[in-house]
C-alpha atoms as a PDB file:
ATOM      1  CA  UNK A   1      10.993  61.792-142.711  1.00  0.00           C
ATOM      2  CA  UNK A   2       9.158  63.346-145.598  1.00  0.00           C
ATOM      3  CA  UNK A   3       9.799  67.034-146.360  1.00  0.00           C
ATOM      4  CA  UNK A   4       8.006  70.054-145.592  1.00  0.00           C
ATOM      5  CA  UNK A   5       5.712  70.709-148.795  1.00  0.00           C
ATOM      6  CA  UNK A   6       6.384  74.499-149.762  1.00  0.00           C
ATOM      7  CA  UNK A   7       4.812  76.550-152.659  1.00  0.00           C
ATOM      8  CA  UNK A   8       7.198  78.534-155.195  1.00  0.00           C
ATOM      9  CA  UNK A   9       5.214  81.149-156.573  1.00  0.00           C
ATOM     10  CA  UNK A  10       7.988  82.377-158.908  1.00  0.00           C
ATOM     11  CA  UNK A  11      10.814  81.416-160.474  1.00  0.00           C
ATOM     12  CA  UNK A  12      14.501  81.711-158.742  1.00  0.00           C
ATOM     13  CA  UNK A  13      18.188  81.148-160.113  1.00  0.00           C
ATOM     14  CA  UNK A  14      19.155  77.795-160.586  1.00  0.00           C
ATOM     15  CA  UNK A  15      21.422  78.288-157.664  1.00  0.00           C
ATOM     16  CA  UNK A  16      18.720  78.727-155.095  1.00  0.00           C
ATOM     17  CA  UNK A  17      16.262  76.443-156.915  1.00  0.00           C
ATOM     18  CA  UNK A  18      18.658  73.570-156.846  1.00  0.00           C
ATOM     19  CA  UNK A  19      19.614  73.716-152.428  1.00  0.00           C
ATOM     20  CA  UNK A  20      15.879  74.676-152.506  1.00  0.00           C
ATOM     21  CA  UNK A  21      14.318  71.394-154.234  1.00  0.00           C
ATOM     22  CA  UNK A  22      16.947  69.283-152.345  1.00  0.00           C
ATOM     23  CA  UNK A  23      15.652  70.894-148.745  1.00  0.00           C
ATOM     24  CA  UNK A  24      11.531  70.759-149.646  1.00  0.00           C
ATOM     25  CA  UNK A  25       8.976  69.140-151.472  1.00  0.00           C
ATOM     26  CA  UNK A  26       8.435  72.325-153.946  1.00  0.00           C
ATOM     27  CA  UNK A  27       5.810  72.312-155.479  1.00  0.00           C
ATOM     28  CA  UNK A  28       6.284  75.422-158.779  1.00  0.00           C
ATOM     29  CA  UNK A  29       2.895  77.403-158.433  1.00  0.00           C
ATOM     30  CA  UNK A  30       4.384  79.311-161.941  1.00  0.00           C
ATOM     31  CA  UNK A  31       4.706  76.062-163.835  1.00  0.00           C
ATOM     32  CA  UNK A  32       1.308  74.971-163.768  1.00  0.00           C
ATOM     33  CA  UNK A  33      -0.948  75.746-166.462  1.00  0.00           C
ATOM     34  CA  UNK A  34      -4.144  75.771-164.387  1.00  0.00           C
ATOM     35  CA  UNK A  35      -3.104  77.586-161.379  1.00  0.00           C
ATOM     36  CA  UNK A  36      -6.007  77.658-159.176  1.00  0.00           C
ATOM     37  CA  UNK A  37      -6.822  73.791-160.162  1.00  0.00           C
ATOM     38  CA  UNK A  38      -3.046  73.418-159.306  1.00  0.00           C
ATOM     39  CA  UNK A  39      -3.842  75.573-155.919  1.00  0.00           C
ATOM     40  CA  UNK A  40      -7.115  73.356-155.066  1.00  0.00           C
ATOM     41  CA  UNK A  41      -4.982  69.982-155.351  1.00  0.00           C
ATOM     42  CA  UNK A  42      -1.637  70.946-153.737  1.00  0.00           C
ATOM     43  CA  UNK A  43      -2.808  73.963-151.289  1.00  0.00           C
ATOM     44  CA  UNK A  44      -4.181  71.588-148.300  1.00  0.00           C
ATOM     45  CA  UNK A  45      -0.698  70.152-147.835  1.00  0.00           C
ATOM     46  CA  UNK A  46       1.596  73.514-148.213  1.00  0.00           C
ATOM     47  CA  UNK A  47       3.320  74.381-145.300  1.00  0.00           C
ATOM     48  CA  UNK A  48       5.182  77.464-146.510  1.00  0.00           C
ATOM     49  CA  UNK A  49       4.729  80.090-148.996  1.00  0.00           C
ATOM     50  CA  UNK A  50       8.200  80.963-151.034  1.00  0.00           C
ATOM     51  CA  UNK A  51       7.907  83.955-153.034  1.00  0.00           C
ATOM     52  CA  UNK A  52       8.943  87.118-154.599  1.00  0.00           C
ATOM     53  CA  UNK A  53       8.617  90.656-153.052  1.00  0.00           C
ATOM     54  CA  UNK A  54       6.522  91.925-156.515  1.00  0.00           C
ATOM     55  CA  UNK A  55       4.336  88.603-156.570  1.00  0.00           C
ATOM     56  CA  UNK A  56       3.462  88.326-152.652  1.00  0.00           C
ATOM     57  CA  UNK A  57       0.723  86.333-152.012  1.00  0.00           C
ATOM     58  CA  UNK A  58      -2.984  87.544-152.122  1.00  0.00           C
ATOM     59  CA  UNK A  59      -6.070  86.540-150.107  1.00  0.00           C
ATOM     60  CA  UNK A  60      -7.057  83.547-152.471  1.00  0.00           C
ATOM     61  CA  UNK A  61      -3.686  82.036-152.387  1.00  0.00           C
ATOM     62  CA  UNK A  62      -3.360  82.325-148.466  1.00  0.00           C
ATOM     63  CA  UNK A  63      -6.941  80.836-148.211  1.00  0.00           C
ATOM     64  CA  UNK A  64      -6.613  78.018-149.944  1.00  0.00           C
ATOM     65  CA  UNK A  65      -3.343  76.885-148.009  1.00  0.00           C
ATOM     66  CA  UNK A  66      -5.659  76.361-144.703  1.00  0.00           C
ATOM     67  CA  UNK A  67      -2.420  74.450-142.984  1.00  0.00           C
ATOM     68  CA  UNK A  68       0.022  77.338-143.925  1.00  0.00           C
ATOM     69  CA  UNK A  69       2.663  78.410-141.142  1.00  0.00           C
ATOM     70  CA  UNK A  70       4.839  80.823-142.992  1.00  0.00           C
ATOM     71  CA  UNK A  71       5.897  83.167-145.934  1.00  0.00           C
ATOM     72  CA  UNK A  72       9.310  84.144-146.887  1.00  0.00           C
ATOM     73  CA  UNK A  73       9.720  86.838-149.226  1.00  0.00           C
ATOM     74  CA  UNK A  74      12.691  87.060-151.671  1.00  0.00           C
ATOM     75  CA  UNK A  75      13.046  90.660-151.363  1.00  0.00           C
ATOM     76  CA  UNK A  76      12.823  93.687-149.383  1.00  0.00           C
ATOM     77  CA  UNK A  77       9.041  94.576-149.611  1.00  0.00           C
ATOM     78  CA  UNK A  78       6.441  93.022-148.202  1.00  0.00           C
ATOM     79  CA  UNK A  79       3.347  94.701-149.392  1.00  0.00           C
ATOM     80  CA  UNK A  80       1.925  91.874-151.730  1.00  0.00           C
ATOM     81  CA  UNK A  81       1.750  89.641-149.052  1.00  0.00           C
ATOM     82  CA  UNK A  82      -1.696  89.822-147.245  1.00  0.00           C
ATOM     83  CA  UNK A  83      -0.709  90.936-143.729  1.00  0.00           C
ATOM     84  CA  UNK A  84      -4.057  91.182-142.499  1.00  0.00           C
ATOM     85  CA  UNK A  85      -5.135  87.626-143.601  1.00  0.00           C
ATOM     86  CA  UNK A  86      -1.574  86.675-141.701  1.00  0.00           C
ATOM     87  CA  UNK A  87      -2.220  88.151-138.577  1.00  0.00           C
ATOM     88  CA  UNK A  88      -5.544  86.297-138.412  1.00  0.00           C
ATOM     89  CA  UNK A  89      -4.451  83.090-138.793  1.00  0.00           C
ATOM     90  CA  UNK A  90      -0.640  83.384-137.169  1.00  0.00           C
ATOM     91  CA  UNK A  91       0.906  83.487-140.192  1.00  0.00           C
ATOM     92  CA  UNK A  92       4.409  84.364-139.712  1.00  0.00           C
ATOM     93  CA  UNK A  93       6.094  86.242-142.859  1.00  0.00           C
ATOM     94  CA  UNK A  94      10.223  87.446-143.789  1.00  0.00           C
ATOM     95  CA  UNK A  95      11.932  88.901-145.942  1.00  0.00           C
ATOM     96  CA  UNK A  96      15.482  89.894-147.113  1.00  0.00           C
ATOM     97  CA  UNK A  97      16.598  92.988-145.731  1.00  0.00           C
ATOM     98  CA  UNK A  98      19.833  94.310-144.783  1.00  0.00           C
ATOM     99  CA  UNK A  99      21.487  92.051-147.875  1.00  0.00           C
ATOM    100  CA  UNK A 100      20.278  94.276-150.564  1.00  0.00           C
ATOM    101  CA  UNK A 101      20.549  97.576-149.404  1.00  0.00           C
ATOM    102  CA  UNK A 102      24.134  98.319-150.654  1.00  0.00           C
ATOM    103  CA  UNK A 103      23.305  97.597-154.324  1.00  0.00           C
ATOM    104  CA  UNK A 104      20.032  99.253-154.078  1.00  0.00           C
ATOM    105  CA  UNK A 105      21.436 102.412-153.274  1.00  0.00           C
ATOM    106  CA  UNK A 106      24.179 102.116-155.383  1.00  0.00           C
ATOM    107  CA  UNK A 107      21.861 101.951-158.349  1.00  0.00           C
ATOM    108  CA  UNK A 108      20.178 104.952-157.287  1.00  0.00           C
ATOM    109  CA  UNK A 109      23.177 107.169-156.934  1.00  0.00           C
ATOM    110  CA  UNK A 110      23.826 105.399-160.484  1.00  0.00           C
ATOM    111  CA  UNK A 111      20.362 106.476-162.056  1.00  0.00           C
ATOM    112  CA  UNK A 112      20.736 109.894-160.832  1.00  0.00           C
ATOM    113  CA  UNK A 113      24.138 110.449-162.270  1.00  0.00           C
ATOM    114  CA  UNK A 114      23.024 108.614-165.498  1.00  0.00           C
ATOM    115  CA  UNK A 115      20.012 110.795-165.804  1.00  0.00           C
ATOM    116  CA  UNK A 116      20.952 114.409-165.013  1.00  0.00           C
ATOM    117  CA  UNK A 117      24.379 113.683-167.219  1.00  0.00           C
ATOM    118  CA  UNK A 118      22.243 112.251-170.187  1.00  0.00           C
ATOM    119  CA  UNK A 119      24.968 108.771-170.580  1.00  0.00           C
ATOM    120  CA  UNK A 120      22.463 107.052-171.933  1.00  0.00           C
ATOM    121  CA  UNK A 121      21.670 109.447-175.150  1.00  0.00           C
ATOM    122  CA  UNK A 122      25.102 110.757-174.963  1.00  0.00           C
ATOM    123  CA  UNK A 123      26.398 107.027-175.322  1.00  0.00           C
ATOM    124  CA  UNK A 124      23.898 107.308-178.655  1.00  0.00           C
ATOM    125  CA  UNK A 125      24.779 110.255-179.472  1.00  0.00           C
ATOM    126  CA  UNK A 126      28.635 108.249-180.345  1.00  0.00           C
ATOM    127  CA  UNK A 127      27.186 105.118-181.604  1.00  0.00           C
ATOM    128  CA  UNK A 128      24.788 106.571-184.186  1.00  0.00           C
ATOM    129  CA  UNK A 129      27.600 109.023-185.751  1.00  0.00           C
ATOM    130  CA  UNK A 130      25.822 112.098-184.541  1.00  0.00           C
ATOM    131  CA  UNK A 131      29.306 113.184-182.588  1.00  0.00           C
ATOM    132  CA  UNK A 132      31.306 113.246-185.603  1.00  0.00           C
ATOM    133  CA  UNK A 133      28.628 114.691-187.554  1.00  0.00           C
ATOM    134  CA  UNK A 134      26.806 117.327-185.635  1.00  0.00           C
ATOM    135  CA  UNK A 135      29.659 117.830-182.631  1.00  0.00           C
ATOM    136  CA  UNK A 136      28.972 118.049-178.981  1.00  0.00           C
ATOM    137  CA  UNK A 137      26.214 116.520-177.133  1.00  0.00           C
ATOM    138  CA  UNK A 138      24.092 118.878-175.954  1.00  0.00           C
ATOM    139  CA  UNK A 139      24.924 120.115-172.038  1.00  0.00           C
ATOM    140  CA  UNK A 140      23.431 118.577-169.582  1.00  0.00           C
ATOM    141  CA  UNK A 141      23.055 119.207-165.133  1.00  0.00           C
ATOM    142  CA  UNK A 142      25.918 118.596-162.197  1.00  0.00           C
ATOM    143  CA  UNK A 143      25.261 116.221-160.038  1.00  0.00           C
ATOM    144  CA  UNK A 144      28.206 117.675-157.426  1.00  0.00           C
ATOM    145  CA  UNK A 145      26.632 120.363-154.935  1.00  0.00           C
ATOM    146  CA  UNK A 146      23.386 120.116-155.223  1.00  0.00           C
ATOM    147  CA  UNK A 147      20.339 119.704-153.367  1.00  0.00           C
ATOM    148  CA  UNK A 148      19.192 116.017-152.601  1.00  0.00           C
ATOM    149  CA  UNK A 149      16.345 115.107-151.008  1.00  0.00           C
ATOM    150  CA  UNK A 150      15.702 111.192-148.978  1.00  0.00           C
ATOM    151  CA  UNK A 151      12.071 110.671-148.535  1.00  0.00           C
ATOM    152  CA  UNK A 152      12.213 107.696-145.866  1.00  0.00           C
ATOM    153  CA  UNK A 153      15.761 107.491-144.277  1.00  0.00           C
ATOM    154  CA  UNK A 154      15.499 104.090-143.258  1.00  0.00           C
ATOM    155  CA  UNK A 155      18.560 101.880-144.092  1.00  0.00           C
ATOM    156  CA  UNK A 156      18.459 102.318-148.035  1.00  0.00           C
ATOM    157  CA  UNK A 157      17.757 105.773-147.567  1.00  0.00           C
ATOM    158  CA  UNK A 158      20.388 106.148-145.411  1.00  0.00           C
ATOM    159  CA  UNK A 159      22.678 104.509-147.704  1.00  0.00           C
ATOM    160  CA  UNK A 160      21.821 106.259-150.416  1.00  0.00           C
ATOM    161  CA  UNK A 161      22.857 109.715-148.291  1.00  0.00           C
ATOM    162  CA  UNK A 162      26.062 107.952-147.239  1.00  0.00           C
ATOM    163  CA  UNK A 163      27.291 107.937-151.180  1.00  0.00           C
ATOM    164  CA  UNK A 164      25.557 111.408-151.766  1.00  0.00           C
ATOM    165  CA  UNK A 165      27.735 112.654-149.098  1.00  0.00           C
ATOM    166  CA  UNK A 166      30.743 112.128-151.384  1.00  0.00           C
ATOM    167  CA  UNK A 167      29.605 114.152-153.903  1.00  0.00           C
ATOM    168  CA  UNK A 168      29.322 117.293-151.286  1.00  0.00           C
ATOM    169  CA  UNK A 169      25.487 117.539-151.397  1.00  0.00           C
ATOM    170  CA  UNK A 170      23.245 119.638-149.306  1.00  0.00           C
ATOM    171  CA  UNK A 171      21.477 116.416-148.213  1.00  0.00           C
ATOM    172  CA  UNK A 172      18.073 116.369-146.637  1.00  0.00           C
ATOM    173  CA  UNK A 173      15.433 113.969-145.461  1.00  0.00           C
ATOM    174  CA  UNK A 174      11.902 113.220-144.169  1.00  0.00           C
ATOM    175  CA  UNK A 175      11.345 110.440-141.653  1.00  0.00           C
ATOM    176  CA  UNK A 176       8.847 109.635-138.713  1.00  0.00           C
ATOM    177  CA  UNK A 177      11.221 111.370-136.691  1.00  0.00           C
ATOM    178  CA  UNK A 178      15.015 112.977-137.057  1.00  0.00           C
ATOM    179  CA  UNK A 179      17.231 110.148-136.932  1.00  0.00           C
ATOM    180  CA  UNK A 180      20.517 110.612-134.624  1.00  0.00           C
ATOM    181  CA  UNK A 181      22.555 108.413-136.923  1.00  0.00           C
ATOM    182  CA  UNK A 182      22.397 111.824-139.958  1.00  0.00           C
ATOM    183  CA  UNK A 183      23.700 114.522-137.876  1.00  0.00           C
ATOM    184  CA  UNK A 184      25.110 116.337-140.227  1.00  0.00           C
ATOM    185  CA  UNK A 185      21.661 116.084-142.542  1.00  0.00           C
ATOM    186  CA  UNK A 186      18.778 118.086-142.371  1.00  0.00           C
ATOM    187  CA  UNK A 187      15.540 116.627-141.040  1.00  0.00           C
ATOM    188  CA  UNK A 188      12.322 117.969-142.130  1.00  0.00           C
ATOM    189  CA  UNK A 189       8.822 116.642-141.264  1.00  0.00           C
ATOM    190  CA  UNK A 190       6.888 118.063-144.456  1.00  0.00           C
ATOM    191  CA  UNK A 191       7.043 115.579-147.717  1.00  0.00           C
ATOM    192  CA  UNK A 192       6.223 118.921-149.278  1.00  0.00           C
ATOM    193  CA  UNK A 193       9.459 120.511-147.772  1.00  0.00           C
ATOM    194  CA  UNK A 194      11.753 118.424-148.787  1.00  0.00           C
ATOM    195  CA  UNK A 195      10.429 118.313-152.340  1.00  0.00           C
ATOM    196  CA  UNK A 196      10.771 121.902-152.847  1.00  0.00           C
ATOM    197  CA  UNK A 197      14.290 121.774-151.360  1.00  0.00           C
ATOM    198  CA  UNK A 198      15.252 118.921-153.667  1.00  0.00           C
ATOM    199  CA  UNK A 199      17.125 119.134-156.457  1.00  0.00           C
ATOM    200  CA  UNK A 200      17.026 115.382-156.494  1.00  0.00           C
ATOM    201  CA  UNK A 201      14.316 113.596-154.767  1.00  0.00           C
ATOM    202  CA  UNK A 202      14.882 110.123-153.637  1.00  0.00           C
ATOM    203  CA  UNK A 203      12.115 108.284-153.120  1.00  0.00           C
ATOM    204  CA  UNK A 204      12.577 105.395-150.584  1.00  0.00           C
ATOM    205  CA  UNK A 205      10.110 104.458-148.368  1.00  0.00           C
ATOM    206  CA  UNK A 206       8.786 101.061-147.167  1.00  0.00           C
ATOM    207  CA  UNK A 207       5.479 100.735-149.159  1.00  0.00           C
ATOM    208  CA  UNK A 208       2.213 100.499-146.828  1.00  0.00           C
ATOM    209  CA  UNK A 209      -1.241 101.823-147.146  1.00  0.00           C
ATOM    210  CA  UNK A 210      -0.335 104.785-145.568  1.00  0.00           C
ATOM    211  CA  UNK A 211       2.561 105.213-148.158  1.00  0.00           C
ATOM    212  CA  UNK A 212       0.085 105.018-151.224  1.00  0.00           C
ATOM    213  CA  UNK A 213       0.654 107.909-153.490  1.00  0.00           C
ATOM    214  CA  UNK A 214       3.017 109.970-150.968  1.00  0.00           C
ATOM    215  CA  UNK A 215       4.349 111.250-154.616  1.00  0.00           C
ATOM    216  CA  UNK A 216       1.013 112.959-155.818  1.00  0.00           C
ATOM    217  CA  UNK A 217       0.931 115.664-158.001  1.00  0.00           C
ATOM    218  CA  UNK A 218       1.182 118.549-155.312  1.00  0.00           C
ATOM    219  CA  UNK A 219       4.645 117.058-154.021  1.00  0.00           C
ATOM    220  CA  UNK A 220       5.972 116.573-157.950  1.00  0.00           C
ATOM    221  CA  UNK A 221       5.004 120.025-158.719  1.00  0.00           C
ATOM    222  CA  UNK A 222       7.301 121.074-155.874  1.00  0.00           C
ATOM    223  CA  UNK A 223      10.155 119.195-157.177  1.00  0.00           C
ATOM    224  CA  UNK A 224       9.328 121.107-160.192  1.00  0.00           C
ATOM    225  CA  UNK A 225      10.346 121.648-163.941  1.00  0.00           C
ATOM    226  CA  UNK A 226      14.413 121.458-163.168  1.00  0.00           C
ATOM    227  CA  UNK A 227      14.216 118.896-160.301  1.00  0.00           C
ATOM    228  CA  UNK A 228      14.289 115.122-160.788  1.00  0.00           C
ATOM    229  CA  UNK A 229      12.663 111.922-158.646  1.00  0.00           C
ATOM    230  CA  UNK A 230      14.413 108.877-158.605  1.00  0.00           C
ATOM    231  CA  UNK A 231      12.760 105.946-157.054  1.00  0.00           C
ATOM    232  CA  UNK A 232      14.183 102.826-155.594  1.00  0.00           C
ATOM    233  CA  UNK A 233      11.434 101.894-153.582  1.00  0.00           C
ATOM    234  CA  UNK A 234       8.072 100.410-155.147  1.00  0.00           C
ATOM    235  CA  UNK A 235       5.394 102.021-157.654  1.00  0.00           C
ATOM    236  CA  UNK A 236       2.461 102.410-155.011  1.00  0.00           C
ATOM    237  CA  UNK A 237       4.675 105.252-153.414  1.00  0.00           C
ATOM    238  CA  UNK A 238       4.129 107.169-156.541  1.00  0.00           C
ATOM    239  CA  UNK A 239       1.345 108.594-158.040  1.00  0.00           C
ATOM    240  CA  UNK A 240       2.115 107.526-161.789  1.00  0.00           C
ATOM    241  CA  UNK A 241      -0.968 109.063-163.548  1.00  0.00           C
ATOM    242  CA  UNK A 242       0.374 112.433-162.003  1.00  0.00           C
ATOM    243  CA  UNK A 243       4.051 111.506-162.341  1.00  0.00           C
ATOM    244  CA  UNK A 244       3.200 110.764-165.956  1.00  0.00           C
ATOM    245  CA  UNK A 245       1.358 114.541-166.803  1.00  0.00           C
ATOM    246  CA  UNK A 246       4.379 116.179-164.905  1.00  0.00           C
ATOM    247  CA  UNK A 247       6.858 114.652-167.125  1.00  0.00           C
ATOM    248  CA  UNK A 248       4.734 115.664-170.271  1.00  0.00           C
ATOM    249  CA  UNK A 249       3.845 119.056-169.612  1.00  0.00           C
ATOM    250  CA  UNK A 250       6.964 120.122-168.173  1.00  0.00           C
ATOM    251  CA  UNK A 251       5.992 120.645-164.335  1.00  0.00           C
ATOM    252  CA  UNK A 252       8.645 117.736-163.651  1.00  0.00           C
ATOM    253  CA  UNK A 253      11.751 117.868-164.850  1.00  0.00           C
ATOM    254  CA  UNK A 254      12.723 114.186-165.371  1.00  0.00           C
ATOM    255  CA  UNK A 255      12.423 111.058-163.334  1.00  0.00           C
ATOM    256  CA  UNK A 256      14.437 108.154-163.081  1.00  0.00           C
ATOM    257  CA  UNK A 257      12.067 104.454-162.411  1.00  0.00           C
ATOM    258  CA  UNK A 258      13.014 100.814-160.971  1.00  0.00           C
ATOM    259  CA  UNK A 259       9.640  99.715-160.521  1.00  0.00           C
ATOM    260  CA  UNK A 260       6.241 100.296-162.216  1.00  0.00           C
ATOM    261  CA  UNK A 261       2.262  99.791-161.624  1.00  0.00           C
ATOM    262  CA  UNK A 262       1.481  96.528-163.007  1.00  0.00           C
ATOM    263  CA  UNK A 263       5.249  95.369-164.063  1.00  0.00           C
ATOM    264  CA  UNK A 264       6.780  94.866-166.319  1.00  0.00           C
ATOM    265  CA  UNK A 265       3.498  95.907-168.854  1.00  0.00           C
ATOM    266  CA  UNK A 266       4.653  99.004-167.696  1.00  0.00           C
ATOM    267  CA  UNK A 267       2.218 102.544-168.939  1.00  0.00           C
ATOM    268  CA  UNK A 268       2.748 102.470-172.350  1.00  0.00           C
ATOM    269  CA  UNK A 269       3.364 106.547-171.910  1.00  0.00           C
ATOM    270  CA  UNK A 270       6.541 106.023-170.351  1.00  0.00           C
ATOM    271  CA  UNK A 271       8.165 104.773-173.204  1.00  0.00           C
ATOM    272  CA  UNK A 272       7.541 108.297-174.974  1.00  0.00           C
ATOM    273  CA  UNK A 273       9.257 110.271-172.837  1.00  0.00           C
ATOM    274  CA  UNK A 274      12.792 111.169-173.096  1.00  0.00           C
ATOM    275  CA  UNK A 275      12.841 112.333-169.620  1.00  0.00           C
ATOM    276  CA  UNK A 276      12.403 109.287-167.452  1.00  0.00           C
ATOM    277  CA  UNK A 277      15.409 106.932-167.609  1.00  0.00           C
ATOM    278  CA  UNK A 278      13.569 103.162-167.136  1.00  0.00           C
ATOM    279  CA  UNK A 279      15.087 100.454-165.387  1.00  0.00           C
ATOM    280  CA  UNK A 280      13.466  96.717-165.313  1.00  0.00           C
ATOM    281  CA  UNK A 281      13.267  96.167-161.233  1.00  0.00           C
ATOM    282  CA  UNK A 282      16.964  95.466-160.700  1.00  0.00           C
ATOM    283  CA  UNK A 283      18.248  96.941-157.968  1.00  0.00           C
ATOM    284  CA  UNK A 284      19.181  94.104-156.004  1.00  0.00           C
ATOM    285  CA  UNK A 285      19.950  92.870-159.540  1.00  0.00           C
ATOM    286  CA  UNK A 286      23.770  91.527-158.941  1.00  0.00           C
ATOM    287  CA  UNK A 287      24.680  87.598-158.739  1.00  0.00           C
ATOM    288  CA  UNK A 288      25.895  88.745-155.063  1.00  0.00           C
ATOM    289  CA  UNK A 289      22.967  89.692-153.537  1.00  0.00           C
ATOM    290  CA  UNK A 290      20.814  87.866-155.441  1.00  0.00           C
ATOM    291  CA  UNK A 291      22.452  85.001-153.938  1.00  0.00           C
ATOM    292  CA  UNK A 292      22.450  86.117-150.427  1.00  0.00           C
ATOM    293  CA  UNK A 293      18.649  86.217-150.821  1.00  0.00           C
ATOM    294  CA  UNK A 294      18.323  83.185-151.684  1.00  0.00           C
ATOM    295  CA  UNK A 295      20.320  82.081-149.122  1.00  0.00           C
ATOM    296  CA  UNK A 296      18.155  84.117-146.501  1.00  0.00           C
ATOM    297  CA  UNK A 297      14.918  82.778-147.884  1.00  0.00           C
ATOM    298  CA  UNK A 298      16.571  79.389-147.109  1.00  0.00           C
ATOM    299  CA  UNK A 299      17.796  79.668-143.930  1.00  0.00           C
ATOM    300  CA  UNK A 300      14.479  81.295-142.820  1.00  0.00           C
ATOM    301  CA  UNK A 301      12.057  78.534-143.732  1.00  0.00           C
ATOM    302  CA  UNK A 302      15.020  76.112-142.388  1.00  0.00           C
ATOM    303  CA  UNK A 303      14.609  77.815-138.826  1.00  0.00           C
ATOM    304  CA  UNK A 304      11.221  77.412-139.001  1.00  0.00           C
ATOM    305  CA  UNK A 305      10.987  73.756-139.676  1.00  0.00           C
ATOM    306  CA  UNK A 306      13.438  73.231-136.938  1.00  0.00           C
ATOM    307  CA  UNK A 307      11.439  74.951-134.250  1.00  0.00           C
ATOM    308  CA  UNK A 308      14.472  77.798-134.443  1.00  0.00           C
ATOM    309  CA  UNK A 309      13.980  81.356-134.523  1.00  0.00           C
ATOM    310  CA  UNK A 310      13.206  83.234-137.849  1.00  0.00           C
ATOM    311  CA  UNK A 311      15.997  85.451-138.749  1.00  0.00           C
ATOM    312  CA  UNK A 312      14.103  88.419-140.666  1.00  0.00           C
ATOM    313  CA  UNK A 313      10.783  88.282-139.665  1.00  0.00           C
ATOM    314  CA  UNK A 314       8.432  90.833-140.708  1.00  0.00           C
ATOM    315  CA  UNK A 315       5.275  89.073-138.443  1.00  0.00           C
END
């Protein structure tokens, strides 16, 4: 029997590419030189879609798979995937949640602490003599105490307030609705709210069209010039033209970035500014849960070829 013909639209480790090419007839969208000549010679037989949650897969790609039953998404998000153009055509779609959660929000907690503590100049600050010649690095914020702020307690959000906890934080969130597994958190329905309580805003939400610029510029002023935003989530829930003036002029006082418009040519502006700590989209970014997605991408289009359930479906 011949194998399902899937397209790869990026690249994965060699430890999921190798169980992958063994299961399907792969054909590497991110190989071929001419990609839509590549897309009007393969894209009649694909079957499946296997991607990446920052590539997706637009309108044009979906189209010109006309016998296309599924994507899976390596990743969390979802919103480069064309859900509409799904929905018409029964398209069903994962993902890969639940398996990164625990290192996304430990890289959060991890940004924060790196940011309002300075490590990454203070680690500098040793390596280019300036300790032994000019003394102590300047002071820098506590972390322990202070006001933190969870826009989107869903289960990385949620995380991320289970490690805050530890550091005896005065933790609050926003939400659809007060969730009954934070108790001992505060719930409160204004964005605007929670970013004037916040010390520390977290920022993550599931990114939608609704979602689009949540972080504007009234909501980072409220945060204001000694309150940070750290976001875990993806770039469309923040407002980066605005994020980008607040962080110049003062209004914001620092910011701590996985993801980006247009990544990785991230704004060239960002790369001024010594107060936004930059990290390249790595959240998930251990060989643990890296591999577990993999795994889950797998064992979804698996289940589907087998007339099985999907395990993580999003449609």
């Amino acid at each position: 029997m011949s194998k399902p013909i899937i397209l790869q639209v990026g690249p994965y480790p060699e430890w999921d590419q190798t169980p992958l090419d063994s299961a399907f007839d792969v054909k590497r969208y991110f190989e071929a030189p001419d990609q839509p000549g590549f897309l009007a010679e393969h894209g009649p037989n694909i079957r499946a879609i296997a991607t990446r949650g920052e590539l997706g897969a637009g309108h044009a790609m979906i189209e010109a798979c006309p016998a296309l039953e599924l994507i899976s998404v390596y990743g969390v998000g979802f919103d480069a995937v064309d859900l509409d153009a799904c929905r018409e055509r029964g398209i069903r779609v994962t993902n890969t949640p639940d398996v990164l959660t625990q290192d996304v929000a430990d890289l959060g907690v991890a940004m924060m602490l790196c940011q309002s503590r300075g490590m990454v100049g203070a680690e500098r600050w040793v390596r280019d003599g300036s300790w032994a010649s000019k003394g102590l690095y300047p002071l820098k914020r506590r972390v322990f105490g202070r006001k933190a702020g969870i826009l989107g307690l869903g289960r990385i959000g949620f995380e991320v307030g289970k490690r805050l906890a530890g550091f005896g934080m005065d933790i609050a969130y926003t939400d659809i609705t007060a969730k009954d597994y934070a108790p001992d958190w505060t719930f409160m329905s204004d964005p605007l709210e929670l970013a004037r309580h916040a010390d520390f805003l977290f920022v993550t939400l599931a990114a939608s069209a609704e979602t689009r610029h949540v972080v504007n510029g009234d909501l980072i002023a409220c945060v204001g010039p000694e309150g940070m935003i750290i976001n875990i989530s993806r770039a469309s829930n923040i407002d980066e033209e605005a994020l980008i003036t607040a962080l110049q002029n003062g209004t914001l006082g620092a910011a701590a970035l996985d993801v980006f418009e247009g990544e990785p040519a991230l704004d060239p502006r960002f790369l001024d500014l010594d107060n936004v700590l930059l990290q390249p989209h790595h959240a998930s970014g251990t060989i643990e849960t890296r591999k577990a997605m993999g795994q889950l991408v797998r064992d979804n289009l698996t289940a589907h070829f087998a007339g099985q359930d999907l395990l993580t479906p999003v449609l």
